[in-house]
PDB file of N, CA and C in Angstrom:
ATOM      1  N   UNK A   1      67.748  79.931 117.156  1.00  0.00           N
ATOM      2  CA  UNK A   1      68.039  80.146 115.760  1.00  0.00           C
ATOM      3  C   UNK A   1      68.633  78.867 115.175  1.00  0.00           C
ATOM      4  N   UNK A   2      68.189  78.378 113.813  1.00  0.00           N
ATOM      5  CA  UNK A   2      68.591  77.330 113.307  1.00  0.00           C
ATOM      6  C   UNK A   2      70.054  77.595 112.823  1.00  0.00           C
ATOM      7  N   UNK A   3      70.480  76.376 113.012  1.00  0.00           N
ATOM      8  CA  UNK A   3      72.441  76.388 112.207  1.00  0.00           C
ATOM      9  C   UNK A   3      72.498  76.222 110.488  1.00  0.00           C
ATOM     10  N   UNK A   4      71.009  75.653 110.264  1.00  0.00           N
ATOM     11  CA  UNK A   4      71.266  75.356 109.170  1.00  0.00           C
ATOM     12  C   UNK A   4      70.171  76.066 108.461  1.00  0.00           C
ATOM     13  N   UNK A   5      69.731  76.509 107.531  1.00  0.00           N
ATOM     14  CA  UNK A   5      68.666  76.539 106.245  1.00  0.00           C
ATOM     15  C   UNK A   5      68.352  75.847 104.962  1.00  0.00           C
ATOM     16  N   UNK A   6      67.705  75.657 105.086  1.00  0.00           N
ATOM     17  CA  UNK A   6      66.978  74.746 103.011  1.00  0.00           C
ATOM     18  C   UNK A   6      66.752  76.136 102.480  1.00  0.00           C
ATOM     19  N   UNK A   7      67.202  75.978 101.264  1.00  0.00           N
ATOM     20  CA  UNK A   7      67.432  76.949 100.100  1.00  0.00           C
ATOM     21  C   UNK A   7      67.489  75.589  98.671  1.00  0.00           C
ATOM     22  N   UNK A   8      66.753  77.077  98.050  1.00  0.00           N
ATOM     23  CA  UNK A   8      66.544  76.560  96.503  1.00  0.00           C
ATOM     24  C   UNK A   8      67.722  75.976  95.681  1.00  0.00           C
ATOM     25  N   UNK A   9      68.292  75.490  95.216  1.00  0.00           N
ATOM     26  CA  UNK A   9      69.668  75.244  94.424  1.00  0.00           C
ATOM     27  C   UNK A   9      69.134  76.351  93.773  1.00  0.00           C
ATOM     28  N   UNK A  10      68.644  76.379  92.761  1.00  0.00           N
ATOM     29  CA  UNK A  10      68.824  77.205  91.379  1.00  0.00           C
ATOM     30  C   UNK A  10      69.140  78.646  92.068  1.00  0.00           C
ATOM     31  N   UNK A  11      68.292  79.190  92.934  1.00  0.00           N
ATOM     32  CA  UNK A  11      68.591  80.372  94.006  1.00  0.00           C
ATOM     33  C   UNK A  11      70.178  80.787  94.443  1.00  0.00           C
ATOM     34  N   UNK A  12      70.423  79.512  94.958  1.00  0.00           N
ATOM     35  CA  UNK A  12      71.889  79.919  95.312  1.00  0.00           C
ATOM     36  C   UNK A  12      72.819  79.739  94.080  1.00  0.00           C
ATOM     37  N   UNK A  13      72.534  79.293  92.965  1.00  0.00           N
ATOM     38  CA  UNK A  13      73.112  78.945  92.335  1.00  0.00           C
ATOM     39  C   UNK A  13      73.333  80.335  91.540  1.00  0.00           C
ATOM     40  N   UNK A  14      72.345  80.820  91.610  1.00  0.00           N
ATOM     41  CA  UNK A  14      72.473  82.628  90.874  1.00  0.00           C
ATOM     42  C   UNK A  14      73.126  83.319  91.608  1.00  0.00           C
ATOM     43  N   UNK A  15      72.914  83.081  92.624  1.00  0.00           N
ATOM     44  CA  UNK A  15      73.588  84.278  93.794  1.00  0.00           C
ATOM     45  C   UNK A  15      74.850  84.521  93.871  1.00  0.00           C
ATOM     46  N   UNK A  16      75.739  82.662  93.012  1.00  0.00           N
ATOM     47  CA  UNK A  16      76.747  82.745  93.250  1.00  0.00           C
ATOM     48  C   UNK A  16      77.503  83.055  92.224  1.00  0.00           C
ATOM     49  N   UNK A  17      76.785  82.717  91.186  1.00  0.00           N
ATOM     50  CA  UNK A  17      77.387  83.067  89.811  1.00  0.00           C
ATOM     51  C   UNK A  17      77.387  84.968  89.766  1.00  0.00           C
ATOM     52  N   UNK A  18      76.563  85.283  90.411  1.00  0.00           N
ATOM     53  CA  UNK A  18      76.346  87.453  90.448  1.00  0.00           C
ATOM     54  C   UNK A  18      77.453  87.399  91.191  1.00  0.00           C
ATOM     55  N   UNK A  19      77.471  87.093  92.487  1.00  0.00           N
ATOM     56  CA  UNK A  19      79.293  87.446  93.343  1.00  0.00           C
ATOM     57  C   UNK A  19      80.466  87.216  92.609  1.00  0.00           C
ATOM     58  N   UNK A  20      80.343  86.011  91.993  1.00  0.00           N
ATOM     59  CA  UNK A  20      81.844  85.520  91.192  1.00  0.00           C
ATOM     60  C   UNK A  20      81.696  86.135  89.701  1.00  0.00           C
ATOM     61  N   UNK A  21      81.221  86.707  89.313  1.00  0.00           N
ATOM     62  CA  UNK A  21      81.044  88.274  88.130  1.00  0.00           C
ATOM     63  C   UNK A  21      81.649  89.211  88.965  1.00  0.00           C
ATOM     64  N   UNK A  22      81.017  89.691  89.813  1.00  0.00           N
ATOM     65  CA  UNK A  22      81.279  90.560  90.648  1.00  0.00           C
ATOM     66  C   UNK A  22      82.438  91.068  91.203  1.00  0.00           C
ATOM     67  N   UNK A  23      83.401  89.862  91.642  1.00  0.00           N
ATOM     68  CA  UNK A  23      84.656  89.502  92.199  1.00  0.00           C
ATOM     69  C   UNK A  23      85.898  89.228  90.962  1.00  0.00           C
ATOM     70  N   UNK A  24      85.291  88.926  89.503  1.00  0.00           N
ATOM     71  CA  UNK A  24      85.579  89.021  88.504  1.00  0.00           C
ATOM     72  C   UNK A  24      86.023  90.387  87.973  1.00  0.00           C
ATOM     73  N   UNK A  25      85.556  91.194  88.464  1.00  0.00           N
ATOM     74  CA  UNK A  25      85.322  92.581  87.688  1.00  0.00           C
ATOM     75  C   UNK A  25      86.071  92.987  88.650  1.00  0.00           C
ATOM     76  N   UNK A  26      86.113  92.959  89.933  1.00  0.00           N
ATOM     77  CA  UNK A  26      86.793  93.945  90.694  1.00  0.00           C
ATOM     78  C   UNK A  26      88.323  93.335  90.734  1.00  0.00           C
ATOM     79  N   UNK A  27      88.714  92.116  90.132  1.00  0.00           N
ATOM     80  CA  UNK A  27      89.862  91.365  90.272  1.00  0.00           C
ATOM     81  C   UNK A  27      90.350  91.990  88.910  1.00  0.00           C
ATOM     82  N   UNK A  28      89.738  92.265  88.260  1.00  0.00           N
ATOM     83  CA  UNK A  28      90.290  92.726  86.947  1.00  0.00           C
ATOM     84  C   UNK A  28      90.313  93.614  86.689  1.00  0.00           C
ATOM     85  N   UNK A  29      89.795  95.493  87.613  1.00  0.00           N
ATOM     86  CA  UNK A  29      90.100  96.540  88.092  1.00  0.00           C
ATOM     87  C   UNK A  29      91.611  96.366  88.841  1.00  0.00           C
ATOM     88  N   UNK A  30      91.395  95.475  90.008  1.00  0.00           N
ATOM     89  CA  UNK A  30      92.823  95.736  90.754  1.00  0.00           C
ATOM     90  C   UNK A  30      93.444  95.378  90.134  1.00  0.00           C
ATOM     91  N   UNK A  31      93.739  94.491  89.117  1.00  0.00           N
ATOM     92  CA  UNK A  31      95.031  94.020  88.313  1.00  0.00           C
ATOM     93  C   UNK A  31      95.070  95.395  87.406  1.00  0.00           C
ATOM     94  N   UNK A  32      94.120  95.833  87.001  1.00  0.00           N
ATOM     95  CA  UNK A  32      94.634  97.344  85.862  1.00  0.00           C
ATOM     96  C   UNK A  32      95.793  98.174  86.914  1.00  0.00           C
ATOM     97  N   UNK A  33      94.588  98.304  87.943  1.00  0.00           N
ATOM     98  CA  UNK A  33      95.687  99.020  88.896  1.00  0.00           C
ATOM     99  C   UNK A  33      97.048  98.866  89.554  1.00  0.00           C
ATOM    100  N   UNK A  34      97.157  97.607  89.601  1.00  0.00           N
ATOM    101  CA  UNK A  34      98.420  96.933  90.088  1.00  0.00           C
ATOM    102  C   UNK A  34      99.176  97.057  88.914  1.00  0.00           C
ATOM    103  N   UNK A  35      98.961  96.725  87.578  1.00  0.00           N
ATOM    104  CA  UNK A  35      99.792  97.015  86.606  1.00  0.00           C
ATOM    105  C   UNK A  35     100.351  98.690  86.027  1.00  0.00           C
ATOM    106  N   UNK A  36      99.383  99.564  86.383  1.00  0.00           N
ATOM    107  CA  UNK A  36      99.658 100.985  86.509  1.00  0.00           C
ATOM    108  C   UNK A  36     100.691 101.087  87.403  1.00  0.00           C
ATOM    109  N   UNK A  37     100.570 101.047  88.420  1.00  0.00           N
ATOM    110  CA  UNK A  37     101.442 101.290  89.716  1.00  0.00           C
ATOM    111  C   UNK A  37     102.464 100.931  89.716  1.00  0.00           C
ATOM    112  N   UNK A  38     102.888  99.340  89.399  1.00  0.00           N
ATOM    113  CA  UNK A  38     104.480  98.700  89.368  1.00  0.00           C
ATOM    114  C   UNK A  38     104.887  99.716  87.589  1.00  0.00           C
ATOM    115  N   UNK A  39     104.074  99.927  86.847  1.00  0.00           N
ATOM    116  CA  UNK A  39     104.549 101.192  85.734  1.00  0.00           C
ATOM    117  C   UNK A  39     105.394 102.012  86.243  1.00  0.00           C
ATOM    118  N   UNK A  40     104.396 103.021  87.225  1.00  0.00           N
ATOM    119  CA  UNK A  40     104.543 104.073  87.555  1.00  0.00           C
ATOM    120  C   UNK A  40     106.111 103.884  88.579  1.00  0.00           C
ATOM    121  N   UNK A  41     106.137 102.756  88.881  1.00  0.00           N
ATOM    122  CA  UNK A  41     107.063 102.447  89.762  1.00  0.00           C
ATOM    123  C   UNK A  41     108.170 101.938  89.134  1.00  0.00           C
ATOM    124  N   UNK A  42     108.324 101.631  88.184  1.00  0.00           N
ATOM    125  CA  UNK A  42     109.674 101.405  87.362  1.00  0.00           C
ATOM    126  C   UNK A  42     109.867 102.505  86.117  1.00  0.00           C
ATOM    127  N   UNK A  43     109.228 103.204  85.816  1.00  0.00           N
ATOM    128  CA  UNK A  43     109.517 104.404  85.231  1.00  0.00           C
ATOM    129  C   UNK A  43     110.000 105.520  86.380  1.00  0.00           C
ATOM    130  N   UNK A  44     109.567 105.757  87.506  1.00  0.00           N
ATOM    131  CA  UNK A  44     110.997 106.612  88.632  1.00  0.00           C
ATOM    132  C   UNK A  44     111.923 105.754  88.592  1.00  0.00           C
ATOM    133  N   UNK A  45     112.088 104.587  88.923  1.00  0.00           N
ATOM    134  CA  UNK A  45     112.960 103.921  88.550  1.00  0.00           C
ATOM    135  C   UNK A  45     114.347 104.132  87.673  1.00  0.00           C
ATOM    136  N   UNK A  46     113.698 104.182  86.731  1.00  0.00           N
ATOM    137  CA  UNK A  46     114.515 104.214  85.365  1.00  0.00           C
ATOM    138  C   UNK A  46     114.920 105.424  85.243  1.00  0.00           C
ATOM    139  N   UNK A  47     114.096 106.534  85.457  1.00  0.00           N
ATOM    140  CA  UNK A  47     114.158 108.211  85.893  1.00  0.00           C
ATOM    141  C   UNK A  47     115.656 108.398  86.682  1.00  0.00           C
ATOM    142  N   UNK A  48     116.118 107.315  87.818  1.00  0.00           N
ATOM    143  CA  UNK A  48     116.852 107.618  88.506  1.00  0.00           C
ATOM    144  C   UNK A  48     118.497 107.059  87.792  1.00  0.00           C
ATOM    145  N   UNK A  49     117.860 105.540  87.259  1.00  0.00           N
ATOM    146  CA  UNK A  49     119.239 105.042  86.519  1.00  0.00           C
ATOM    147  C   UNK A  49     119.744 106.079  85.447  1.00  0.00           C
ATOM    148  N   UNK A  50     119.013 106.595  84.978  1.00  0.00           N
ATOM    149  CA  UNK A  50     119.320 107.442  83.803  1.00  0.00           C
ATOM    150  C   UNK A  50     120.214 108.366  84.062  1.00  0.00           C
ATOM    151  N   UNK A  51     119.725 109.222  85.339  1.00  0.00           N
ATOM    152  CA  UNK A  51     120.376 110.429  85.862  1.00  0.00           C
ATOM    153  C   UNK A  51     121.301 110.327  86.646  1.00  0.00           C
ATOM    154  N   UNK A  52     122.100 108.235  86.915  1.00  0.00           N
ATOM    155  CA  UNK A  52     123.003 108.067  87.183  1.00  0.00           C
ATOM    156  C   UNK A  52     122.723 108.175  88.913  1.00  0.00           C
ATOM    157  N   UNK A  53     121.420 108.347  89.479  1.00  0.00           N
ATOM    158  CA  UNK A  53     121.418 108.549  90.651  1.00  0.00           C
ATOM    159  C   UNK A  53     121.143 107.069  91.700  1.00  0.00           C
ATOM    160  N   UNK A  54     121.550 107.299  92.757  1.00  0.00           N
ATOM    161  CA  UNK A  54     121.525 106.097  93.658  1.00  0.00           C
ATOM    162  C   UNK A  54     119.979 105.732  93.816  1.00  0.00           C
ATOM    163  N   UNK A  55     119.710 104.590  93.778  1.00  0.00           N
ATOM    164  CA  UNK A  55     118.376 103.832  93.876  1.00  0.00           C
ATOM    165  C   UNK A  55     119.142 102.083  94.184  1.00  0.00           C
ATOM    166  N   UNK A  56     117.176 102.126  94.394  1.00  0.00           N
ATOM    167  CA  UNK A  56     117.232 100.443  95.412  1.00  0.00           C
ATOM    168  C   UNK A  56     115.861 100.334  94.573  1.00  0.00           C
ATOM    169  N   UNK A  57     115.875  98.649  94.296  1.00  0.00           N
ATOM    170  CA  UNK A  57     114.721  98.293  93.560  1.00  0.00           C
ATOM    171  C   UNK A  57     113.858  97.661  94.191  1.00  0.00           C
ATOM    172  N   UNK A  58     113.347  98.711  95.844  1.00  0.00           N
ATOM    173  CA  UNK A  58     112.350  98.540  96.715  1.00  0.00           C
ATOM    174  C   UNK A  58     111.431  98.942  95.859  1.00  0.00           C
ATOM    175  N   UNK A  59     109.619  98.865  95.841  1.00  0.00           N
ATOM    176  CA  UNK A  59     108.657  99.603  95.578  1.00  0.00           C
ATOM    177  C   UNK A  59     108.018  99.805  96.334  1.00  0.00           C
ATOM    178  N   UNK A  60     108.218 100.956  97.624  1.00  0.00           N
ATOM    179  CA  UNK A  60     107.427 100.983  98.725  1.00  0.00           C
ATOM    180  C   UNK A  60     105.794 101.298  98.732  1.00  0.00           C
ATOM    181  N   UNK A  61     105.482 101.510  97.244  1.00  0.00           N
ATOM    182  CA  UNK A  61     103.634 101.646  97.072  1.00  0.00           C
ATOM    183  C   UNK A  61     103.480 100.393  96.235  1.00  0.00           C
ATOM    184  N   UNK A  62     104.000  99.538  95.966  1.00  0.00           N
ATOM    185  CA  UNK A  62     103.707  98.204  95.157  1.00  0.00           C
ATOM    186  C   UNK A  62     103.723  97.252  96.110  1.00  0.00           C
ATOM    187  N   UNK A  63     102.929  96.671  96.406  1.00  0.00           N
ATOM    188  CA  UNK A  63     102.576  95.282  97.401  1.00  0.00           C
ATOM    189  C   UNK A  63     102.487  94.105  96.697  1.00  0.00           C
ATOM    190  N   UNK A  64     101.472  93.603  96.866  1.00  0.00           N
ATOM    191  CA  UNK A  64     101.175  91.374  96.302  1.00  0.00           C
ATOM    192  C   UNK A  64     100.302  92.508  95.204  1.00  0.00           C
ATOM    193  N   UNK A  65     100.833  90.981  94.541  1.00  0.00           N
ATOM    194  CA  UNK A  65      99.759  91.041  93.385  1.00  0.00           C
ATOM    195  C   UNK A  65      98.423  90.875  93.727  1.00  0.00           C
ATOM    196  N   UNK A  66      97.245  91.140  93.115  1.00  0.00           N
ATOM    197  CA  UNK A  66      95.602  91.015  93.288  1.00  0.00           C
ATOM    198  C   UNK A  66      95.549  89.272  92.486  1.00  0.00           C
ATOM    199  N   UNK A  67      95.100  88.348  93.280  1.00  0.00           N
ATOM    200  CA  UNK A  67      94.463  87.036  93.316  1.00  0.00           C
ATOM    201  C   UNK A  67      93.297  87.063  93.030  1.00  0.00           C
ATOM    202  N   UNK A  68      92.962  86.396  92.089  1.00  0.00           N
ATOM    203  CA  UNK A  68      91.587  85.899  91.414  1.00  0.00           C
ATOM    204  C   UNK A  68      90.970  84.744  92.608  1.00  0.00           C
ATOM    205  N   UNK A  69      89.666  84.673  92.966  1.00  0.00           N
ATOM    206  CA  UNK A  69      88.858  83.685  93.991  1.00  0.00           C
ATOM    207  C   UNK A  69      88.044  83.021  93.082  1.00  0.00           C
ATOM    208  N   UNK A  70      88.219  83.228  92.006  1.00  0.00           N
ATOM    209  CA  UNK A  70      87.005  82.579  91.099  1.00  0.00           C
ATOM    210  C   UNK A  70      86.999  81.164  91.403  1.00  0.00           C
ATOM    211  N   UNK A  71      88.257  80.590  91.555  1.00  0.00           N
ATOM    212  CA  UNK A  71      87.427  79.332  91.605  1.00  0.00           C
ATOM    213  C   UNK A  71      86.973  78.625  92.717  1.00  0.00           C
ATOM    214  N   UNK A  72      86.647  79.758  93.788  1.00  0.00           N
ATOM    215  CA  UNK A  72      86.318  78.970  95.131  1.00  0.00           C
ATOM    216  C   UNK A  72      84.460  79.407  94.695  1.00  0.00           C
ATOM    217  N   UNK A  73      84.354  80.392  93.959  1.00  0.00           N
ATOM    218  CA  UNK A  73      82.863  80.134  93.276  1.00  0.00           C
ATOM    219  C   UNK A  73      82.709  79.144  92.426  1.00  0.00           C
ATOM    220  N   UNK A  74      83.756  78.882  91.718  1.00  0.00           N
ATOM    221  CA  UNK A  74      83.283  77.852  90.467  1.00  0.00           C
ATOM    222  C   UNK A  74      83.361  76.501  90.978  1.00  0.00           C
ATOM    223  N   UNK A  75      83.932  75.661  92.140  1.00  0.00           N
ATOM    224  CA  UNK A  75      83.639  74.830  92.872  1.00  0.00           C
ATOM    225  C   UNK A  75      82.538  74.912  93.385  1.00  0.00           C
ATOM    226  N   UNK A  76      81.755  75.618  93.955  1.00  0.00           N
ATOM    227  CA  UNK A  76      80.512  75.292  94.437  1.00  0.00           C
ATOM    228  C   UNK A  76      79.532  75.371  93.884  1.00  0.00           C
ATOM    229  N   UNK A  77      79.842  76.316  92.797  1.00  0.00           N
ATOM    230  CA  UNK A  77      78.729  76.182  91.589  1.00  0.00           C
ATOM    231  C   UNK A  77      78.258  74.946  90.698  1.00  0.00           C
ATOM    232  N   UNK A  78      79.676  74.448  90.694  1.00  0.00           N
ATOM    233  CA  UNK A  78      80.139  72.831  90.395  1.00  0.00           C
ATOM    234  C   UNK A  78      79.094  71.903  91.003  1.00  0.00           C
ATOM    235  N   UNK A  79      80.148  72.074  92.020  1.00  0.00           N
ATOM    236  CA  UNK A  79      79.248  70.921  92.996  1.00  0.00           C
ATOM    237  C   UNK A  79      78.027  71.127  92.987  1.00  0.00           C
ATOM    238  N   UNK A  80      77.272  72.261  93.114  1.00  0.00           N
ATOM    239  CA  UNK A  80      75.616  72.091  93.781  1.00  0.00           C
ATOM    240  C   UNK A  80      75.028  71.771  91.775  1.00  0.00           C
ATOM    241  N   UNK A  81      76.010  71.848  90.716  1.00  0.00           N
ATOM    242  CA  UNK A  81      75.588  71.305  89.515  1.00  0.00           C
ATOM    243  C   UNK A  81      75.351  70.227  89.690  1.00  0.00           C
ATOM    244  N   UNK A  82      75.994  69.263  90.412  1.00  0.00           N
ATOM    245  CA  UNK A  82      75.956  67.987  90.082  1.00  0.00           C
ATOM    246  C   UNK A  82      75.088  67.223  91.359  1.00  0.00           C
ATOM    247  N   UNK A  83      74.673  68.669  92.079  1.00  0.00           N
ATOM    248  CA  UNK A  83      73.704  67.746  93.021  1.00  0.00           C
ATOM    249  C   UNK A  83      72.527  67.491  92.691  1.00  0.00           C
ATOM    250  N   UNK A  84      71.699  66.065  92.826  1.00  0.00           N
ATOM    251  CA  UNK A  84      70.492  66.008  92.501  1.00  0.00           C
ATOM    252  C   UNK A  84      69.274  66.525  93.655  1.00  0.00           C
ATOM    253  N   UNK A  85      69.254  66.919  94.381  1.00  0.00           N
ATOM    254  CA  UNK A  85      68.315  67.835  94.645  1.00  0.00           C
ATOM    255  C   UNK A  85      68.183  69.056  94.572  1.00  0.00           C
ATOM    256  N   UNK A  86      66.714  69.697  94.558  1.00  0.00           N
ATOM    257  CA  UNK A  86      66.345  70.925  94.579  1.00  0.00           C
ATOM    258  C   UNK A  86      66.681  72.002  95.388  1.00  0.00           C
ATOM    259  N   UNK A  87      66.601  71.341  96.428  1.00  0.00           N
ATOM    260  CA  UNK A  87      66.775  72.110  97.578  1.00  0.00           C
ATOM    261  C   UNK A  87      67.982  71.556  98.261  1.00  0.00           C
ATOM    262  N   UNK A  88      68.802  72.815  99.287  1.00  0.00           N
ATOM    263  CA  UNK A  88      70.128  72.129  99.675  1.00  0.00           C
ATOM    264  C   UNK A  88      69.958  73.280 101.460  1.00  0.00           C
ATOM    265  N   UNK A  89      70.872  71.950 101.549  1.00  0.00           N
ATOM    266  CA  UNK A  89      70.829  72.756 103.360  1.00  0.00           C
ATOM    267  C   UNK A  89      72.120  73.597 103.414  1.00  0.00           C
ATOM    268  N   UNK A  90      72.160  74.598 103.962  1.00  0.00           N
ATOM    269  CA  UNK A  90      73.318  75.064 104.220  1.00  0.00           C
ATOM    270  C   UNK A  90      73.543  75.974 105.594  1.00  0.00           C
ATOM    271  N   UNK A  91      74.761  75.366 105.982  1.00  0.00           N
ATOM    272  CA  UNK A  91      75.085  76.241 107.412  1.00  0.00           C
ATOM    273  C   UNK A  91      74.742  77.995 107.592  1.00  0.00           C
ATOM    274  N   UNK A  92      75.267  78.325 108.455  1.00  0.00           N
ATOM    275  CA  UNK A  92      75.556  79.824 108.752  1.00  0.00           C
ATOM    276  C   UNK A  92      76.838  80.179 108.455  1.00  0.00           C
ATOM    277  N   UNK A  93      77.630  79.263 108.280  1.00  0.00           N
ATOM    278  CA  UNK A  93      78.951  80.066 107.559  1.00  0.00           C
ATOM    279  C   UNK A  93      79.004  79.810 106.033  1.00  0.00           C
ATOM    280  N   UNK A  94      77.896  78.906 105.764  1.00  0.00           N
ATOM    281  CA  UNK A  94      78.325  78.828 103.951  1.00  0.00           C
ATOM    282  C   UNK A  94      77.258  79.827 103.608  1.00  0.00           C
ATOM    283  N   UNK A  95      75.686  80.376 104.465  1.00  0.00           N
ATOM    284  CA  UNK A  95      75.242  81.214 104.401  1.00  0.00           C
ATOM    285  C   UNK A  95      76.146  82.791 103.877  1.00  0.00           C
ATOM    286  N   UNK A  96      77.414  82.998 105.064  1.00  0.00           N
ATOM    287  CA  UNK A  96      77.758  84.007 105.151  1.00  0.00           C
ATOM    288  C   UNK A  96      78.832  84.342 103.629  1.00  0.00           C
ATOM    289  N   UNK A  97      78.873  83.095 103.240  1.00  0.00           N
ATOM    290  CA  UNK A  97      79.873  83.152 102.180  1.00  0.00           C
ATOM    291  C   UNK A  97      79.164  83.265 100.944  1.00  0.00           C
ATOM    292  N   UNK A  98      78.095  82.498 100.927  1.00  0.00           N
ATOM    293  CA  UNK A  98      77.303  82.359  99.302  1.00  0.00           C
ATOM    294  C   UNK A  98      76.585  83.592  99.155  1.00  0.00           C
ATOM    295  N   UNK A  99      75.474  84.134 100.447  1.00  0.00           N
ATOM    296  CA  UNK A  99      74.398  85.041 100.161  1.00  0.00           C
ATOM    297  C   UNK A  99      75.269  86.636 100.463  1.00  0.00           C
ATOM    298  N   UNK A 100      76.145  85.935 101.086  1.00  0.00           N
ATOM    299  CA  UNK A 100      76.552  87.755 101.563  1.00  0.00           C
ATOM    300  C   UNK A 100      78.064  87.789 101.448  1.00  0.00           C
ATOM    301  N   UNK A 101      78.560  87.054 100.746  1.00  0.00           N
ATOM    302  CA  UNK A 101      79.461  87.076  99.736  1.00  0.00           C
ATOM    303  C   UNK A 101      80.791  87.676 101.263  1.00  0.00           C
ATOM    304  N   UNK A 102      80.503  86.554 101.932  1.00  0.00           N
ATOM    305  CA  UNK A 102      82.061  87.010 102.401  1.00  0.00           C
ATOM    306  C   UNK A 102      82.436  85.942 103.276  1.00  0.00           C
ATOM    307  N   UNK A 103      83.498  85.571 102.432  1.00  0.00           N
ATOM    308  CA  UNK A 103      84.368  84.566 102.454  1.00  0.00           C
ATOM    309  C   UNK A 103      85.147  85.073 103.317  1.00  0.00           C
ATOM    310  N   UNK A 104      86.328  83.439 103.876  1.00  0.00           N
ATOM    311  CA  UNK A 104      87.227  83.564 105.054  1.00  0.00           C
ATOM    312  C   UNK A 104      88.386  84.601 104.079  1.00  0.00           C
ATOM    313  N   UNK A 105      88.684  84.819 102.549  1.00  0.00           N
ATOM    314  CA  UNK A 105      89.566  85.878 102.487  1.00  0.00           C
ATOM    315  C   UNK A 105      89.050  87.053 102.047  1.00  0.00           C
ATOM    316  N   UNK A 106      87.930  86.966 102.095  1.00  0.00           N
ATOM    317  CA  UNK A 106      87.412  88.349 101.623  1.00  0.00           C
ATOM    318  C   UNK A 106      87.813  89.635 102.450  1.00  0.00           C
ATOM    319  N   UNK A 107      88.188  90.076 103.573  1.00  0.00           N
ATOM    320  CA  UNK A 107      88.739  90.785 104.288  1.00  0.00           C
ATOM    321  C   UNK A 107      90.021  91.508 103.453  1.00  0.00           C
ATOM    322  N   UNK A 108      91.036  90.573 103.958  1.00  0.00           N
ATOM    323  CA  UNK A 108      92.238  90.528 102.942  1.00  0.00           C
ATOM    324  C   UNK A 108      92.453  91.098 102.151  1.00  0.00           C
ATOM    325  N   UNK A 109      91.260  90.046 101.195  1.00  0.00           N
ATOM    326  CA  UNK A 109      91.279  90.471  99.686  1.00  0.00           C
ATOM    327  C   UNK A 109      91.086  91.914  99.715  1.00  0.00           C
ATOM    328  N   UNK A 110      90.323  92.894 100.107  1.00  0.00           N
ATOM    329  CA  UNK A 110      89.384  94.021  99.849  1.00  0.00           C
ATOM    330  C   UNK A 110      90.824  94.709 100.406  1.00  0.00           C
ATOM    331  N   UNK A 111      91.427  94.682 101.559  1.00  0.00           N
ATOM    332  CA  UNK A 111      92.669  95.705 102.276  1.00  0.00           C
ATOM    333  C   UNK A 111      93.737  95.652 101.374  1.00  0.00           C
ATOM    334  N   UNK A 112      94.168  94.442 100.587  1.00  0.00           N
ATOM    335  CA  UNK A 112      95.385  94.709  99.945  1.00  0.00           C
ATOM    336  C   UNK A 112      94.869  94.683  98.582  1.00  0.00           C
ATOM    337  N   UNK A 113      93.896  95.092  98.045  1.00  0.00           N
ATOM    338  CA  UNK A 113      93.581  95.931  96.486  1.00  0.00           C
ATOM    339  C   UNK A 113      92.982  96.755  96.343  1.00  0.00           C
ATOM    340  N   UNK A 114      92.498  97.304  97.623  1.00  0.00           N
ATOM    341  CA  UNK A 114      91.946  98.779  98.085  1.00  0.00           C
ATOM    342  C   UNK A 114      92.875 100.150  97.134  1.00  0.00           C
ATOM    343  N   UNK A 115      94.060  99.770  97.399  1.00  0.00           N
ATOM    344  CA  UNK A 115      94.740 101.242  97.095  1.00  0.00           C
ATOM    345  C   UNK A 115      95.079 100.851  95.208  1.00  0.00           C
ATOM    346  N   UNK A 116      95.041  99.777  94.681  1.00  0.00           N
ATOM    347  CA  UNK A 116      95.086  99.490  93.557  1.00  0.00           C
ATOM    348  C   UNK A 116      93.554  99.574  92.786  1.00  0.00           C
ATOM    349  N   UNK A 117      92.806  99.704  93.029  1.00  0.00           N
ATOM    350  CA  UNK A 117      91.233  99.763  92.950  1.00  0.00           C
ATOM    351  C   UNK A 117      90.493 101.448  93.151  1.00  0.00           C
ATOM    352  N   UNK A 118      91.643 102.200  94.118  1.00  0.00           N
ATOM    353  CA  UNK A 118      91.109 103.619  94.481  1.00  0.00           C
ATOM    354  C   UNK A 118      92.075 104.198  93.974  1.00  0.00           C
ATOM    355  N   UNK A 119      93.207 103.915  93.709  1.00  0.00           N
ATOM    356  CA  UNK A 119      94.532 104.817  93.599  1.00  0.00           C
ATOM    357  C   UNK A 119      94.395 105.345  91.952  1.00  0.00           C
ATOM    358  N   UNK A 120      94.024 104.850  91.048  1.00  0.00           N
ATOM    359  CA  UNK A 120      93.863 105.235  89.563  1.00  0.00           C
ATOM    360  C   UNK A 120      92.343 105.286  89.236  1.00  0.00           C
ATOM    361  N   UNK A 121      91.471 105.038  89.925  1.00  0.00           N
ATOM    362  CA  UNK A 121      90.017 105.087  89.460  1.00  0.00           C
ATOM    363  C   UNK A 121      89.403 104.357  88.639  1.00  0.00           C
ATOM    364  N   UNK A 122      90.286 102.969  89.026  1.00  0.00           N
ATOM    365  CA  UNK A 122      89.827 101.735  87.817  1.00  0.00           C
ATOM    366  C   UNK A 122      88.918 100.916  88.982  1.00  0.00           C
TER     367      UNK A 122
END
């Protein structure tokens, strides 16, 4: 099996601009959701100061904020802009990142905005 492949620029060049839409939209779901949640999480909050009751300003369902990757698409979109050929070689790991859209944080990314993404139905 080859390490590398020739591919179209303009080809990958779509492929990457549909993922980084893609990753766009779901970055801007988990932020709805992340902003619901730290809500929902400082209104008990406030529920408790009010009623004079003991609290700690842990949020044990509020984690990291949701990170935008856009611009690890918009760099390569970049770059293969300014390349002058048609065709471009690319490994098996930039394969795995451009055509099938999974990057070294894509893992990550998907586990810690999972429950911000499922938890309100945004």
């Amino acid at each position: 099996m080859a390490n590398k492949v020739t591919v179209q620029k303009e080809d990958l060049i779509a492929v990457l601009i549909e993922n980084r839409d893609k990753h766009i939209e779901n970055f801007a779901k988990a932020k709805e959701g992340y902003r619901m949640l730290v809500e929902e999480a400082l209104e008990e909050k406030l529920v408790q100061i009010k009623a004079k009751e003991e609290f700690d300003m842990h949020f044990k369902d509020v984690g990291q904020a949701p990170e935008s990757h856009a611009d690890d698409y918009n760099n390569v979109i970049d770059m293969l802009g300014v390349a002058m050929e048609d065709t471009i070689q690319i490994t098996v790991e930039e394969y795995m990142k451009f055509y099938k859209d999974d990057w070294d944080w894509h893992r990550s990314w998907d586990v810690r905005n999972s429950a911000y993404l499922g938890k309100f139905g945004v």
